[in-house]
Protein backbone atom coordinates (compact mmCIF):
# COMPACT_ATOMS: atom_id res chain seq x y z
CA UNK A 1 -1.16 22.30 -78.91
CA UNK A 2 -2.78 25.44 -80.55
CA UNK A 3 -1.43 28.97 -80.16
CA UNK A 4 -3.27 31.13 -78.61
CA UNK A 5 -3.16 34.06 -80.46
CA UNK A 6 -4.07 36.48 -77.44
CA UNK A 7 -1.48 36.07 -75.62
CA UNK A 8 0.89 37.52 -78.11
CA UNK A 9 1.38 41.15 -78.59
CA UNK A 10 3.60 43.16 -80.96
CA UNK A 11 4.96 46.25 -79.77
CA UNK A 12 7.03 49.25 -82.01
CA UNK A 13 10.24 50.02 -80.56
CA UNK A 14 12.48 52.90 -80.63
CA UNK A 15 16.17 52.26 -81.76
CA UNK A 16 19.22 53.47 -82.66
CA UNK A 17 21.82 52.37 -84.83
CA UNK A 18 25.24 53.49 -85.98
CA UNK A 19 28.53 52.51 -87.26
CA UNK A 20 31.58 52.69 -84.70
CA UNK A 21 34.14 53.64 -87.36
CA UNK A 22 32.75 57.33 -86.88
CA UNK A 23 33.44 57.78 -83.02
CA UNK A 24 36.50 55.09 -82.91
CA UNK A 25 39.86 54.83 -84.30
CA UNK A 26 40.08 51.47 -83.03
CA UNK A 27 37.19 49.81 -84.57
CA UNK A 28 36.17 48.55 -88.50
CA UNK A 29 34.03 48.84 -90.96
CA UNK A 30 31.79 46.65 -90.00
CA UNK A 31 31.60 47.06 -86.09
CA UNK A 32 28.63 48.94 -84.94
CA UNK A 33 26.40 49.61 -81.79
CA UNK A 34 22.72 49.35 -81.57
CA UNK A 35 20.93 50.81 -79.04
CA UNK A 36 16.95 49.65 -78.54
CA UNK A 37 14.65 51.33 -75.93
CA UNK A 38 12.65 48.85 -73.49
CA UNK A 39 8.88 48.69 -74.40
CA UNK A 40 8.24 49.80 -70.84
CA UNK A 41 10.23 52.57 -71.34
CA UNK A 42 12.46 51.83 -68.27
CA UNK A 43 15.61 50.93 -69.73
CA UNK A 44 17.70 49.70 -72.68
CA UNK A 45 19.39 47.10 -74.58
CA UNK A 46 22.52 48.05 -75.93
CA UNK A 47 24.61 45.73 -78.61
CA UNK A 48 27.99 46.42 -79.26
CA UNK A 49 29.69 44.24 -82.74
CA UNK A 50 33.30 43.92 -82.99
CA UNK A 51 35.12 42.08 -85.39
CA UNK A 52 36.02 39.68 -82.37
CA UNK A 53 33.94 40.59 -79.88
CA UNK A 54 30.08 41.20 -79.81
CA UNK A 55 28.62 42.66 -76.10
CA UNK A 56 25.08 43.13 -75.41
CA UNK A 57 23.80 43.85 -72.20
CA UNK A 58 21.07 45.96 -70.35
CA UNK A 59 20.88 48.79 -68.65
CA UNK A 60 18.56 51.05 -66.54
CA UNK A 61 18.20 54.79 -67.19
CA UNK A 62 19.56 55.04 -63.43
CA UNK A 63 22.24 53.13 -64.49
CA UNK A 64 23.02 55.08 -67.30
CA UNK A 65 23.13 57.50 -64.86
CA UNK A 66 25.04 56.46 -62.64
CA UNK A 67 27.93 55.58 -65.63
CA UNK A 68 27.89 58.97 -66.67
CA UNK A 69 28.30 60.64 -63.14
CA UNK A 70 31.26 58.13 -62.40
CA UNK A 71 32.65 59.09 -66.30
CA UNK A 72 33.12 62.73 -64.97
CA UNK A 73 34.63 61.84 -61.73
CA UNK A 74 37.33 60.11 -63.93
């Protein structure tokens, strides 16, 4: 079956990257979180790598939100 070539569409995205080692005593060299803004603009994806334990997951900017208001209620 051929492709059809319309259908697809590339998109530029806005990301982050850093290394963890510079905001956490408890990570490694390697570990590092990348952060990568939804092409809708609506939300993002967030990935989290740690020598034994890789998270990603997505979030809403309301959701983001509503983490930070809980943070300072903490």
């Amino acid at each position: 079956m051929p492709i059809d070539l319309s259908k697809i569409s590339t998109e530029k995205v806005h990301q982050a990257f850093c290394e963890l080692k510079e905001f956490c005593y408890l990570s490694s060299d390697n570990d590092f979180i990348v952060i990568t803004e939804w092409s809708n603009g609506e939300g993002f994806d967030v990935e989290i790598s740690r020598k034994n334990n890789d998270q990603k997951f997505s979030l809403t900017h309301g959701e983001l939100e509503a983490i930070n208001f809980l943070k300072k209620l903490v």
